[in-house]
Protein backbone atom coordinates (compact mmCIF):
# COMPACT_ATOMS: atom_id res chain seq x y z
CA UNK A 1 1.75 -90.48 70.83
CA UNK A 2 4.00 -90.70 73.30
CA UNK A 3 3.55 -91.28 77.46
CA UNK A 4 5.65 -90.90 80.05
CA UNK A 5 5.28 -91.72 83.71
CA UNK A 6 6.55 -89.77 86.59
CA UNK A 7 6.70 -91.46 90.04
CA UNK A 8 8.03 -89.94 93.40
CA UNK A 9 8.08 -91.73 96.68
CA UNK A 10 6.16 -88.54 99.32
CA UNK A 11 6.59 -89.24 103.09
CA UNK A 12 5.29 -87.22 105.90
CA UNK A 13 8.03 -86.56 108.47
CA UNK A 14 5.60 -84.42 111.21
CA UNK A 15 4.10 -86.58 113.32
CA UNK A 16 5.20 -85.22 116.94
CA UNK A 17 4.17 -88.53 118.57
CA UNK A 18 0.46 -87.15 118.26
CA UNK A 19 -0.27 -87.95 114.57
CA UNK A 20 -3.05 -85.30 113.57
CA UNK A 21 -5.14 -85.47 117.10
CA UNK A 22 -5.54 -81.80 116.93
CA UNK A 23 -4.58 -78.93 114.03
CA UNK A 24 -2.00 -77.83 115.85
CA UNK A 25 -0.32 -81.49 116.80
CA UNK A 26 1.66 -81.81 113.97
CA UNK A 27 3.99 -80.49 111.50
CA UNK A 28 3.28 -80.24 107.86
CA UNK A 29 7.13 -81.40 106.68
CA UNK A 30 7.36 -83.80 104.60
CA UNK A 31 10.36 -85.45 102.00
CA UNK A 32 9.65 -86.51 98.55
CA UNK A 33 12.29 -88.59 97.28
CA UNK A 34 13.30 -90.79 94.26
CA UNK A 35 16.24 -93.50 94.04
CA UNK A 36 19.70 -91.99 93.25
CA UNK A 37 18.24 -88.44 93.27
CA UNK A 38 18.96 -85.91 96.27
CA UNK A 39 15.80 -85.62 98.65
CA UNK A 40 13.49 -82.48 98.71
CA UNK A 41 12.55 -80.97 101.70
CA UNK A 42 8.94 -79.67 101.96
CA UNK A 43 6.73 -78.07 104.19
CA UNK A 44 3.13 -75.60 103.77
CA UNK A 45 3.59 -72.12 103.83
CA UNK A 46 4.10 -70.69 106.65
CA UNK A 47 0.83 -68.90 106.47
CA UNK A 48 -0.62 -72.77 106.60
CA UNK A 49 1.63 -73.95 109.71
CA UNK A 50 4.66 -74.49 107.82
CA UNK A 51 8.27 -74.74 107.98
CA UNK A 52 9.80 -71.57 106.29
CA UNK A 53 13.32 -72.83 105.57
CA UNK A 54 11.40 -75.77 103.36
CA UNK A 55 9.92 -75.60 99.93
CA UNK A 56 5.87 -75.21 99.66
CA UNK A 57 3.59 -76.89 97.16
CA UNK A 58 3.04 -73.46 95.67
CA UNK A 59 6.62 -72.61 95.53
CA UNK A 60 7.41 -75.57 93.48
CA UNK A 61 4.37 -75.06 91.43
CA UNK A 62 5.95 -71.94 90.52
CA UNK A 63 9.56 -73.25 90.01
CA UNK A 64 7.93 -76.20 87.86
CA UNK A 65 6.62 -73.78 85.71
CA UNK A 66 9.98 -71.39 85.60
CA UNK A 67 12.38 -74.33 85.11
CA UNK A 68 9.85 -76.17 82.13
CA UNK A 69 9.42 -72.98 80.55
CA UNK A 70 12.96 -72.42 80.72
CA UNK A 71 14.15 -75.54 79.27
CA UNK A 72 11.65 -75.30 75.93
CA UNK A 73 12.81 -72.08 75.59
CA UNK A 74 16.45 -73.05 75.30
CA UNK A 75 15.62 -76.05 73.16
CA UNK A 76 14.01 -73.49 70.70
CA UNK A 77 16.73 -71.12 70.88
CA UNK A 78 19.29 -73.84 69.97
CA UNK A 79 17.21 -75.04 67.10
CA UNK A 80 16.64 -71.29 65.82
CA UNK A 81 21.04 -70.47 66.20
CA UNK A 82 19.80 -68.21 69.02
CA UNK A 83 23.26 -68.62 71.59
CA UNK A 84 21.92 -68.49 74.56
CA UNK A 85 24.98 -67.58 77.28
CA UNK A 86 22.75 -66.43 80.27
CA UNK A 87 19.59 -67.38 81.58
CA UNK A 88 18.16 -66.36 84.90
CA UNK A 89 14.20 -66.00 86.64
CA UNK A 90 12.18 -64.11 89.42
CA UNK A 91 8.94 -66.35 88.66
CA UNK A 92 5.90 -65.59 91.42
CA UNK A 93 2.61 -66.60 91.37
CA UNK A 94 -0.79 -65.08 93.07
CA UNK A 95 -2.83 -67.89 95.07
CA UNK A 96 -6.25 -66.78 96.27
CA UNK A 97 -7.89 -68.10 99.14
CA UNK A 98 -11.33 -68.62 99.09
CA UNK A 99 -14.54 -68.51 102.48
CA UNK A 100 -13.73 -72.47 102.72
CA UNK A 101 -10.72 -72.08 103.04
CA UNK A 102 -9.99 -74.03 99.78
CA UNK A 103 -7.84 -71.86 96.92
CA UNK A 104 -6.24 -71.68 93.61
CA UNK A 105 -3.85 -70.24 92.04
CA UNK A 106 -4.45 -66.87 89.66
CA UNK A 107 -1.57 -66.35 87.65
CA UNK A 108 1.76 -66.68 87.16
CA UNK A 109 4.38 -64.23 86.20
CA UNK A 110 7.56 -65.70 84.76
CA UNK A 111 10.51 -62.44 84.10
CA UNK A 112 13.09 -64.34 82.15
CA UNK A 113 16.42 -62.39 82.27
CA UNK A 114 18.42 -63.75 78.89
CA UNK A 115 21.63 -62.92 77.77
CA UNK A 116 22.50 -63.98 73.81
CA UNK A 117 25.89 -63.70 72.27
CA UNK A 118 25.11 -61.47 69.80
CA UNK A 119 23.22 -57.90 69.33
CA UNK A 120 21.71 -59.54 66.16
CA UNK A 121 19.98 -62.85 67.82
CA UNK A 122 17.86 -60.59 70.46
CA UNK A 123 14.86 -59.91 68.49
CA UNK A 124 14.60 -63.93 67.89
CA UNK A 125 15.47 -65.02 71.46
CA UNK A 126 12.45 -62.49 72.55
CA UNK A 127 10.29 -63.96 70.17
CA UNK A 128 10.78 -67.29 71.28
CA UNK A 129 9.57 -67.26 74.51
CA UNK A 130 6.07 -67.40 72.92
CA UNK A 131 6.32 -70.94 71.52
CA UNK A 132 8.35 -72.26 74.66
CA UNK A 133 4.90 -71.21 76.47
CA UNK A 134 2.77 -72.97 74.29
CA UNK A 135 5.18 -76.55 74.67
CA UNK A 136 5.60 -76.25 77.97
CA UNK A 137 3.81 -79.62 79.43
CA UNK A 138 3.08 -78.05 83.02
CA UNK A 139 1.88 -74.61 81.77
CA UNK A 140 -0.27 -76.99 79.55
CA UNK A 141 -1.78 -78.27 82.60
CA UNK A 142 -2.75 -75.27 84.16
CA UNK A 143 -6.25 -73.71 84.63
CA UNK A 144 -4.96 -69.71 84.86
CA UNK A 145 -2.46 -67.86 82.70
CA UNK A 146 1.50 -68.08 82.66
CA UNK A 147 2.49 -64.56 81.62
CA UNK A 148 6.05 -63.55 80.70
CA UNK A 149 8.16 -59.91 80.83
CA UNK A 150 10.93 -60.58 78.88
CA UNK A 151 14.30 -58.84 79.22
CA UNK A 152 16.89 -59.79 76.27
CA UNK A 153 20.31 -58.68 76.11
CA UNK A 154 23.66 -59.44 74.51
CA UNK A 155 27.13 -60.21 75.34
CA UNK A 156 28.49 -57.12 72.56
CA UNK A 157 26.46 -54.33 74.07
């Protein structure tokens, strides 16, 4: 079996010159960063004191989940002589808050939007997006459901 280690380097850029005397004192942005990758920009959600114009722990939840899905699925396709020419998502996810103000996250909805090369490889490239669910390593990890509407269509309509 096989391991793999991830590492990221996480800094909190929103101390105002207060650090966190008081909830509203601070700013949630942060940077996470890795060596000879471009930095990511992160914040809460706005609904938590965030920065709108950065990316949210949920939001990349969400877009971890899109992109792995994504990337099994065009693996399988490519194994299967599915040609793949198009691939686009709306992914969302429902986060409920609970009394303590604690939460977790419900579901999420991926809507893939493929385009194959040929009429003949759509009923495969639908049918693939089951297994690419069940390989994915961060769906895998999740404690609620990763649900998928599938729209499949082909270069020679």
């Amino acid at each position: 079996m096989s391991q793999h280690h991830y590492a990221i380097q996480l800094n909190w850029t929103g101390n105002r010159g207060q650090g966190t005397a008081a909830y509203r004192a601070y700013d949630r942005n942060y940077v996470i960063s890795h060596p000879g990758k471009p930095d990511v920009y992160g914040s809460a959600d706005p609904a938590f004191r965030g920065d709108p114009a950065r990316y949210n722990p949920e939001e990349m939840l969400v877009a971890a989940l899109s992109s792995c899905h994504m990337l099994w699925y065009l693996h399988l396709c490519a194994d299967a002589g599915v040609v793949v020419v198009s691939y686009s998502d709306s992914a969302s996810g429902l986060m409920t808050e609970t009394a303590d103000g604690s939460g977790r996250f419900e579901q999420v909805m991926l809507r893939p939007q493929v385009v194959v090369l040929r009429n003949d490889m759509k009923e495969k490239a639908h049918t693939l997006h089951e297994p690419a669910n069940r390989m994915c390593f961060i769906a895998n990890s999740c404690n609620f459901p990763v649900s998928h509407e599938v729209t499949v269509t082909s270069q020679d309509v």
